[in-house]
N, C-alpha and C. Protein backbone atom coordinates (compact mmCIF):
# COMPACT_ATOMS: atom_id res chain seq x y z
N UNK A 1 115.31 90.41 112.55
CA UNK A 1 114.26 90.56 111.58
C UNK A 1 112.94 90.05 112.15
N UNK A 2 111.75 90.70 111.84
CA UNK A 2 110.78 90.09 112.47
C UNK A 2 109.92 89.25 111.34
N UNK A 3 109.65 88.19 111.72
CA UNK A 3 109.02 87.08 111.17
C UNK A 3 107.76 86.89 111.93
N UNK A 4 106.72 87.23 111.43
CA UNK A 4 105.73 86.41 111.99
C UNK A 4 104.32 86.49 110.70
N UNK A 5 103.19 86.22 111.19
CA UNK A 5 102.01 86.45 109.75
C UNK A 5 101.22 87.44 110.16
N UNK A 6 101.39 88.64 111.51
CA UNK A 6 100.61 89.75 111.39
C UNK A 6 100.91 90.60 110.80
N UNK A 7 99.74 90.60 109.99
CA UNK A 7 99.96 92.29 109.27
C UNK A 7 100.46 93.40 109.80
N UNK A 8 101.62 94.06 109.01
CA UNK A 8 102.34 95.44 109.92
C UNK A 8 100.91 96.51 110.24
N UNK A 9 101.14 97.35 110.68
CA UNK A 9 100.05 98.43 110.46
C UNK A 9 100.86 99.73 110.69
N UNK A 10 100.13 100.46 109.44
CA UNK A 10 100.63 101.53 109.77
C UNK A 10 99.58 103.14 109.30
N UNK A 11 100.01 104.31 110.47
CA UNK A 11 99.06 104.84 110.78
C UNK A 11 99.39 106.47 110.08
N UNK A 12 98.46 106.62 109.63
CA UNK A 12 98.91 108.03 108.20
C UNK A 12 98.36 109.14 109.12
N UNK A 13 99.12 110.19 109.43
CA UNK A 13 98.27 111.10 109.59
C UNK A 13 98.18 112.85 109.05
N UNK A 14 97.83 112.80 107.82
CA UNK A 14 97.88 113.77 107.03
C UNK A 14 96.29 114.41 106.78
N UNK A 15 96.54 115.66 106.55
CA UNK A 15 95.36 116.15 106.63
C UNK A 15 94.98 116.71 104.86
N UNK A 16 95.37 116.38 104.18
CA UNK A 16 95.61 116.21 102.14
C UNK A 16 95.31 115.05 101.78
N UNK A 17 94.05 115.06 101.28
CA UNK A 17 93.10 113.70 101.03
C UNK A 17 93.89 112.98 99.99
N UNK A 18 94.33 114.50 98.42
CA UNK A 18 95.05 113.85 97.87
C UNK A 18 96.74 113.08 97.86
N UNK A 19 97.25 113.48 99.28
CA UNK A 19 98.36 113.02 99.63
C UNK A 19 98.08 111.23 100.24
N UNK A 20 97.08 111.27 100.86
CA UNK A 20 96.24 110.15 101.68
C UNK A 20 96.11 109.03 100.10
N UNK A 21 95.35 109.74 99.14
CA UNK A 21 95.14 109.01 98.21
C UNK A 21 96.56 108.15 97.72
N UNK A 22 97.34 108.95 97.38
CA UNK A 22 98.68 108.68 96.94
C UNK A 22 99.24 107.87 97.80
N UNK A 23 99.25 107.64 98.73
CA UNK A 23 100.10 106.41 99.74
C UNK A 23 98.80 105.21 99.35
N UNK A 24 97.69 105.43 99.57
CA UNK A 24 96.90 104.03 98.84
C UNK A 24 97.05 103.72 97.85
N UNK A 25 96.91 104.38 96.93
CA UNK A 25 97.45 104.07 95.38
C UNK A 25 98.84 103.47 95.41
N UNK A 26 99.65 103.97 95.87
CA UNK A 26 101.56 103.29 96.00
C UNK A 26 101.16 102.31 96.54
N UNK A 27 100.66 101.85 97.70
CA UNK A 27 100.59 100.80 98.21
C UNK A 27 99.79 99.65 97.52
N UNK A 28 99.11 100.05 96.96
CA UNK A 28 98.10 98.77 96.09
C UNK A 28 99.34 98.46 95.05
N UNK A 29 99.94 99.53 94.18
CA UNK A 29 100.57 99.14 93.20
C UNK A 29 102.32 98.32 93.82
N UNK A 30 102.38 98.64 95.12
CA UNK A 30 103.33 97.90 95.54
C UNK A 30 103.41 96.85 95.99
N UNK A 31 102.54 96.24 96.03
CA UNK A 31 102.35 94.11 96.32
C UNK A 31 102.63 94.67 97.96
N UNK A 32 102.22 95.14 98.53
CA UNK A 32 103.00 95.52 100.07
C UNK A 32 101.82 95.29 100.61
N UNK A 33 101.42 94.58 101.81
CA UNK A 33 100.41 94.20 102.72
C UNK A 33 100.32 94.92 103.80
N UNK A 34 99.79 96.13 103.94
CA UNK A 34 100.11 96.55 105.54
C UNK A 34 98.38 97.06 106.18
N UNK A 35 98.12 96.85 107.04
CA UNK A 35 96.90 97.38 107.66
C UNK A 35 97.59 99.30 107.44
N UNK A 36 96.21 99.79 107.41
CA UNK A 36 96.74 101.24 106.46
C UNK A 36 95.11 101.82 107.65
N UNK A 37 95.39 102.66 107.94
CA UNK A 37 94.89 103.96 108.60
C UNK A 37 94.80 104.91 108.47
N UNK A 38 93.84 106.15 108.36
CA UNK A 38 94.38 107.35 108.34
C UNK A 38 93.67 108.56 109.49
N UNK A 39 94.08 109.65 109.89
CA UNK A 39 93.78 110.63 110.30
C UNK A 39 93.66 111.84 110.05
N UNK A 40 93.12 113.03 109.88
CA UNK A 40 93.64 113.97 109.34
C UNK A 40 93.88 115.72 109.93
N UNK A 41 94.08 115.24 111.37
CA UNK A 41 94.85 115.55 112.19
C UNK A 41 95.49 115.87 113.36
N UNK A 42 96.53 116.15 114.05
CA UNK A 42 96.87 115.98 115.51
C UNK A 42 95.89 115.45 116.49
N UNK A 43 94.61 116.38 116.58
CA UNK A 43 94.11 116.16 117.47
C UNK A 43 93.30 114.40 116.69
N UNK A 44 92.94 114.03 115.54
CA UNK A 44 92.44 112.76 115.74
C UNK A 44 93.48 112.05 115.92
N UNK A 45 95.01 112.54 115.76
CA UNK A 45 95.66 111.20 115.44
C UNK A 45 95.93 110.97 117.12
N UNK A 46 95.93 112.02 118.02
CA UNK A 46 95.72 111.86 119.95
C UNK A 46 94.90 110.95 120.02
N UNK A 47 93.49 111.20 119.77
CA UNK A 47 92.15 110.74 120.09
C UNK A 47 92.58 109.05 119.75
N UNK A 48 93.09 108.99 118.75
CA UNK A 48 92.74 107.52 118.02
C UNK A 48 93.81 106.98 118.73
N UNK A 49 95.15 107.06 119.54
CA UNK A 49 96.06 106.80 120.32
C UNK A 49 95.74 106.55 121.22
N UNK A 50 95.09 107.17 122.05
CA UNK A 50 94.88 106.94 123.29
C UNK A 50 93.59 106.36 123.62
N UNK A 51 92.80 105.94 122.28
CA UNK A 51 91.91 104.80 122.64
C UNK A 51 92.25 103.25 122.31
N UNK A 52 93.65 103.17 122.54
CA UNK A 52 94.18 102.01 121.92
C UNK A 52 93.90 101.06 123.35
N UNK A 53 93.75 101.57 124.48
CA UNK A 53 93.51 100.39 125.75
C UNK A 53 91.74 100.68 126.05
N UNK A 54 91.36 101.27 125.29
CA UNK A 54 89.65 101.61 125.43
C UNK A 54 89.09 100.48 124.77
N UNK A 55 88.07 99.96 125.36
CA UNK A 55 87.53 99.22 124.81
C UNK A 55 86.30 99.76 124.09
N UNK A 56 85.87 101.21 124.08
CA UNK A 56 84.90 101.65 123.55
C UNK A 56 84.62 102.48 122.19
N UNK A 57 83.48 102.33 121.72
CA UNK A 57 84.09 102.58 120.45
C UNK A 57 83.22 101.63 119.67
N UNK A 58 82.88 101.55 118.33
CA UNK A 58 82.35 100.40 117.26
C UNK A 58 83.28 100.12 116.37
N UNK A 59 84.27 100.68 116.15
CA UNK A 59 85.58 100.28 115.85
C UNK A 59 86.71 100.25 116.43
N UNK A 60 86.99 98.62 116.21
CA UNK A 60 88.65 98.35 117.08
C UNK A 60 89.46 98.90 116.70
N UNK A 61 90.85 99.29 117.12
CA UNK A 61 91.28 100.28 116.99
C UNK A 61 92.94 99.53 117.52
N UNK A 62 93.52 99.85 116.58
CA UNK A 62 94.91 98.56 116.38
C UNK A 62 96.18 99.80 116.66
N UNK A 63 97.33 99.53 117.49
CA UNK A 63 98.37 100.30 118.00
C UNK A 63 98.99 99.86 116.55
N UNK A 64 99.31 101.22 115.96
CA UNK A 64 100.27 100.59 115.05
C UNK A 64 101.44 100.82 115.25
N UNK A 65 102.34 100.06 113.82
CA UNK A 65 103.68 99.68 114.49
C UNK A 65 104.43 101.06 114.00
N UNK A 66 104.08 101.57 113.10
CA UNK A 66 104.62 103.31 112.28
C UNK A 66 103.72 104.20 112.30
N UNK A 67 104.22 105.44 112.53
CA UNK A 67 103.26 106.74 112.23
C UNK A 67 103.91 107.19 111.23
N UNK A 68 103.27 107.71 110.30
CA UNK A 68 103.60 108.43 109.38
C UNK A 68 102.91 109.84 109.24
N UNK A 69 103.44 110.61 110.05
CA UNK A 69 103.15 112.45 110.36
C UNK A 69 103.75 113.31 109.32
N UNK A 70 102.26 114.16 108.67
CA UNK A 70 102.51 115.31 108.09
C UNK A 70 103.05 116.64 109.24
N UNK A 71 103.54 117.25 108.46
CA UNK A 71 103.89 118.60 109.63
C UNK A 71 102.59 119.63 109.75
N UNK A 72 102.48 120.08 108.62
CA UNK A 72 101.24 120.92 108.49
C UNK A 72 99.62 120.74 108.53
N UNK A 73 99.31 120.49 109.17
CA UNK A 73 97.68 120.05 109.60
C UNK A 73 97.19 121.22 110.43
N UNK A 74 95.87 121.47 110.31
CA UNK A 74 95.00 122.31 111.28
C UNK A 74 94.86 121.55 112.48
N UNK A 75 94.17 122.65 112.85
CA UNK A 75 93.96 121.90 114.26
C UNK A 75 95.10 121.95 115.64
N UNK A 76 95.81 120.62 115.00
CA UNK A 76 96.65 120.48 116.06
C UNK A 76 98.07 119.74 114.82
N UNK A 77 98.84 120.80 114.53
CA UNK A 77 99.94 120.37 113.46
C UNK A 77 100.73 119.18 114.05
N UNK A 78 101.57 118.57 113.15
CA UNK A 78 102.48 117.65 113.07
C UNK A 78 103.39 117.67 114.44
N UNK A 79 103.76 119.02 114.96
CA UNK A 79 104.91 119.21 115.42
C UNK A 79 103.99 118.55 117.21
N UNK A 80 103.03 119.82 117.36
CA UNK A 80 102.82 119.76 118.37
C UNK A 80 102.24 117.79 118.96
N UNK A 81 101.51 117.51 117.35
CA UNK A 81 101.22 116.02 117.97
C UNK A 81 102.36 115.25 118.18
N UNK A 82 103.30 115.18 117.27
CA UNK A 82 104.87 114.66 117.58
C UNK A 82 105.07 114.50 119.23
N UNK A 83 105.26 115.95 120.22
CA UNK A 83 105.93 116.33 121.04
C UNK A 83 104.89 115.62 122.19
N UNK A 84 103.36 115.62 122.61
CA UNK A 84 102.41 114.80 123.04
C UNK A 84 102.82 113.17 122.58
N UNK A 85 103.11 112.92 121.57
CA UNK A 85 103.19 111.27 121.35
C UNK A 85 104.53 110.98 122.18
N UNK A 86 105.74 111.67 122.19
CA UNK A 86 106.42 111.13 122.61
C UNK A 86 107.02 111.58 124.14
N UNK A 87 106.06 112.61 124.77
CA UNK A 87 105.69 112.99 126.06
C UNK A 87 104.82 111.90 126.66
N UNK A 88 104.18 110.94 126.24
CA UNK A 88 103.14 110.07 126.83
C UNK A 88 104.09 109.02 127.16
N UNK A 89 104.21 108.28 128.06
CA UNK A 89 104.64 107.05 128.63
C UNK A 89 104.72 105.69 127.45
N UNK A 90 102.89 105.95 127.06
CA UNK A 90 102.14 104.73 126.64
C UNK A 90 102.25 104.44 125.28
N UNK A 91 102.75 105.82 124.89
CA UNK A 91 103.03 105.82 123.40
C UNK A 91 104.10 106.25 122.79
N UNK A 92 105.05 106.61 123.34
CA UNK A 92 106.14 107.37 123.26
C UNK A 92 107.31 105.76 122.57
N UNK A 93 107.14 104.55 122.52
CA UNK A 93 107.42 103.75 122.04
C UNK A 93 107.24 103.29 120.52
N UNK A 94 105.77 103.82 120.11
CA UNK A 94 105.62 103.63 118.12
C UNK A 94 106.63 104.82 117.87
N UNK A 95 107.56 104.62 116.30
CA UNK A 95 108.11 105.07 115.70
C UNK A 95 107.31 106.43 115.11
N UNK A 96 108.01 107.16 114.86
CA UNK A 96 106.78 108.52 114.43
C UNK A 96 107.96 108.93 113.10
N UNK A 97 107.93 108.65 112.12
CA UNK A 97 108.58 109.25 110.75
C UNK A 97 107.43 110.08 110.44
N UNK A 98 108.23 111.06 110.47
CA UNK A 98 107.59 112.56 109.50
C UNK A 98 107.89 112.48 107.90
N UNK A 99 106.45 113.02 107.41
CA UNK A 99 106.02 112.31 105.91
C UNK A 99 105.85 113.98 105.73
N UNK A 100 106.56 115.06 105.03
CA UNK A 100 106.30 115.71 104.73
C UNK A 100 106.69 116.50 103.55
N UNK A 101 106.23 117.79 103.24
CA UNK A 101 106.69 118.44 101.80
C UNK A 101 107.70 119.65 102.16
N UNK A 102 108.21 119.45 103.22
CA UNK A 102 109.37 120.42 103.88
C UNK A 102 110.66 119.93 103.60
N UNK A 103 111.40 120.53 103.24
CA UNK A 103 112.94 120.34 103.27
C UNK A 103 113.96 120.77 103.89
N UNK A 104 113.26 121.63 104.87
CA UNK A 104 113.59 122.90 105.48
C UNK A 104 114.63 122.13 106.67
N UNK A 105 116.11 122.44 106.91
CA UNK A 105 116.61 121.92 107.48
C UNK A 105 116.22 122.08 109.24
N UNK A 106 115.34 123.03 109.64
CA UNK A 106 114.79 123.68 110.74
C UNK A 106 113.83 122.75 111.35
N UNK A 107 113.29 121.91 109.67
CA UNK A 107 112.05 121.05 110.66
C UNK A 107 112.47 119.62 110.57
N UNK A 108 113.96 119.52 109.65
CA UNK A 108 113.92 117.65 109.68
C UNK A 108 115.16 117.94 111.17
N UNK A 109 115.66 119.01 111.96
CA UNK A 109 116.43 119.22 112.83
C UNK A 109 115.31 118.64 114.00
N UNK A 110 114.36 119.47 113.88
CA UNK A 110 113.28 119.97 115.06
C UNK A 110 112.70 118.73 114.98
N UNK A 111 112.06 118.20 113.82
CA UNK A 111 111.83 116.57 114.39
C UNK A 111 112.29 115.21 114.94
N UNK A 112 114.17 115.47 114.81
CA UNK A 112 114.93 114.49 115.41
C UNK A 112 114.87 115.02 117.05
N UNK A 113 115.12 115.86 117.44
CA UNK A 113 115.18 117.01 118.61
C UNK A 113 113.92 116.24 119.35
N UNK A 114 112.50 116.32 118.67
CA UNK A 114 111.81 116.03 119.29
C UNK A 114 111.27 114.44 119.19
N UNK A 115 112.32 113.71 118.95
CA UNK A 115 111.53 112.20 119.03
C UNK A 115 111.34 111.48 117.98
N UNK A 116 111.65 112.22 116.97
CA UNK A 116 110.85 111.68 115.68
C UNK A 116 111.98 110.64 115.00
N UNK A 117 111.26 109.56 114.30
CA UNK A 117 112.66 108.08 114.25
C UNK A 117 113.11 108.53 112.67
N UNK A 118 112.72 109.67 112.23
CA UNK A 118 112.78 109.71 110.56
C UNK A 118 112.03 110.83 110.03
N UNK A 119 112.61 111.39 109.04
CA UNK A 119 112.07 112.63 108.11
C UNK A 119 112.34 112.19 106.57
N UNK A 120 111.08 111.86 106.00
CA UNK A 120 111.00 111.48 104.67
C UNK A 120 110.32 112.79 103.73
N UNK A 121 110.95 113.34 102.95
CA UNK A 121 110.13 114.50 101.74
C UNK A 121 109.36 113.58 101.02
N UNK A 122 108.09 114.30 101.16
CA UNK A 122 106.97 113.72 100.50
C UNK A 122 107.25 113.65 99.25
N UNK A 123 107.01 112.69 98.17
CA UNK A 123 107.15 112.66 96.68
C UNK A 123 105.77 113.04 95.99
N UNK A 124 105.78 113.56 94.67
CA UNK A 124 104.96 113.74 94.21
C UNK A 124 103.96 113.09 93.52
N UNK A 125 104.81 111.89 92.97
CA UNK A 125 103.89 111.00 92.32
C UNK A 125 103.52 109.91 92.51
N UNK A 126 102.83 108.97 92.26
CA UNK A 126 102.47 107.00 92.90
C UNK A 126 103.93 106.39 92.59
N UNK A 127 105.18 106.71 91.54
CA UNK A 127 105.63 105.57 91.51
C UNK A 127 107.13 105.89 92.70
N UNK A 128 107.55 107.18 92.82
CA UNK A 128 108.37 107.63 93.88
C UNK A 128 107.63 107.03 95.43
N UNK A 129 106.45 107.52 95.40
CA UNK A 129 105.37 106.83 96.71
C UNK A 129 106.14 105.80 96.76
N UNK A 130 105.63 104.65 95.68
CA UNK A 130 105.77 103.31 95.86
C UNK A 130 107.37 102.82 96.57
N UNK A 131 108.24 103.75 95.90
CA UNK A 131 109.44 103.10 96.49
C UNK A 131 109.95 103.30 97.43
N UNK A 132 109.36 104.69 97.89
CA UNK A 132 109.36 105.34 99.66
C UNK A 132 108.74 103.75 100.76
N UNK A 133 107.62 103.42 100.42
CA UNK A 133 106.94 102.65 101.10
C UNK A 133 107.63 100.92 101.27
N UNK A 134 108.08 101.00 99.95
CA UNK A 134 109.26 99.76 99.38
C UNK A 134 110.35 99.49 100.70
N UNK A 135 110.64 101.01 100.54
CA UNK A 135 111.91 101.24 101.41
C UNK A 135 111.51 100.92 103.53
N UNK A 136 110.23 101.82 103.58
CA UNK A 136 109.99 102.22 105.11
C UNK A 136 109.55 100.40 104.84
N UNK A 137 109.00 99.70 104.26
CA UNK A 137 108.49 98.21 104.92
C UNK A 137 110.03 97.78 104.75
N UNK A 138 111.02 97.47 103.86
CA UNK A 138 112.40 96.45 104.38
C UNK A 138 112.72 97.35 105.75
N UNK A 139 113.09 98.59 105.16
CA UNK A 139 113.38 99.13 107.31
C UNK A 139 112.81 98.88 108.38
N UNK A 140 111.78 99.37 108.72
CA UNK A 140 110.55 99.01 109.49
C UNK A 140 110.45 97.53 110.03
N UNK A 141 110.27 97.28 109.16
CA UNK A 141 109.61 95.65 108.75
C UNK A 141 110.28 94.50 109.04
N UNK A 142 111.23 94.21 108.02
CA UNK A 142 112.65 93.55 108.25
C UNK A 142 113.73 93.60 108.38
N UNK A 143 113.89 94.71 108.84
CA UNK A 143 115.08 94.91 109.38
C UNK A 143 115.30 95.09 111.14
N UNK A 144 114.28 96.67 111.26
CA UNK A 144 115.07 96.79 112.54
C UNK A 144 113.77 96.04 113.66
N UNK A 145 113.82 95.89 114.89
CA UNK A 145 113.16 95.05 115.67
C UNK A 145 112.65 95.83 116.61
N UNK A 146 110.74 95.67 116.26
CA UNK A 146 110.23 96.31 116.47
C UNK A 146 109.31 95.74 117.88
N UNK A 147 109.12 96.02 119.30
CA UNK A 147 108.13 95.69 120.47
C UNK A 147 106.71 94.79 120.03
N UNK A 148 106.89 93.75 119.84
CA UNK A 148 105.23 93.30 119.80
C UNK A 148 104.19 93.71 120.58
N UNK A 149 102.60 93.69 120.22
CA UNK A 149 101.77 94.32 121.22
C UNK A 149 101.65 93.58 122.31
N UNK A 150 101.99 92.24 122.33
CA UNK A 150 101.71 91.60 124.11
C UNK A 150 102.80 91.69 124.74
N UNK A 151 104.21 91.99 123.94
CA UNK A 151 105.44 92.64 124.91
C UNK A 151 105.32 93.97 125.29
N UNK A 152 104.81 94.98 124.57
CA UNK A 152 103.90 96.61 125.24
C UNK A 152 103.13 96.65 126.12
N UNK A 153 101.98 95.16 126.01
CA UNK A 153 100.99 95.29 126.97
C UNK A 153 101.70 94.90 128.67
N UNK A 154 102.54 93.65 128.26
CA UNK A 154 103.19 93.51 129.38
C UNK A 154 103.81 94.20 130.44
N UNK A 155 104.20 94.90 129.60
CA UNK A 155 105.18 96.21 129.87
C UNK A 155 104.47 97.40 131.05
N UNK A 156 102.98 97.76 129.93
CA UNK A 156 102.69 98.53 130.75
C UNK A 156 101.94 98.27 131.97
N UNK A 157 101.25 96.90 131.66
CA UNK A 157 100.18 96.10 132.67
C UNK A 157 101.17 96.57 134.49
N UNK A 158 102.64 96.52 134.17
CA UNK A 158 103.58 96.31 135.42
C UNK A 158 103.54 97.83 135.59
């Protein structure tokens, strides 16, 4: 279990403002503390990844410990950013649960296939939200044991 007083963080990347809304709303109404992010899609949720050893920028920019990937985004969809996150060396270590409104056994197949630690069906309302989020922080969180960032940095510094 991990014990310590940093805030988890975790990194949304959906391109449905009102889906975005709905995980803030669950989360306020769930007493749950987590540094909360969002993107809204593939290609920012790359961009914002791979400036995690950049020092440039006016905002710091925190490796988080969960992704939470929609499938369907412009740009650059769920799938293809999936298959880049866990093609990269540097990042291929954060958890990537797919947060989506698919049920389709083709894409919760295709996201284990490709890396992905979890396929959650999006819920519709704040209080289903809330207990999705209930659930991913005891998993996540306290349960399974997750790389700290100066054991990553270590890691890759070698």
């Amino acid at each position: 279990m991990q014990q310590n007083n940093r805030k988890n963080s975790i990194l949304i990347a959906d391109d449905d403002l009102d889906d975005c809304y709905l995980v803030e709303e669950a989360l306020c109404e769930s007493g749950l503390n987590f540094n909360l992010s969002f993107v809204h899609d593939g290609i920012e949720l790359l961009k914002y990844l791979r400036q995690l050893d950049s020092h440039t920028g006016s905002h710091p920019v925190h490796r988080p410990d969960l992704i939470l990937l929609d499938l369907n985004m412009p740009r650059k969809d769920g799938r293809e950013a999936l298959a880049e996150v866990k093609a990269d060396p540097n990042l291929r270590s954060i958890p990537v649960v797919v947060l989506s409104i698919s049920s389709a056994d083709e894409d919760i197949l295709q996201t284990y296939d490709m890396g992905g630690a979890g396929f959650i069906v999006k819920p519709t309302n704040v209080s289903d939200m809330v207990e999705i989020l209930k659930v991913v922080n005891e998993y996540w969180f306290e349960v399974v044991e997750l790389s700290s960032v100066e054991h990553m940095n270590r890691n890759l510094d070698n």
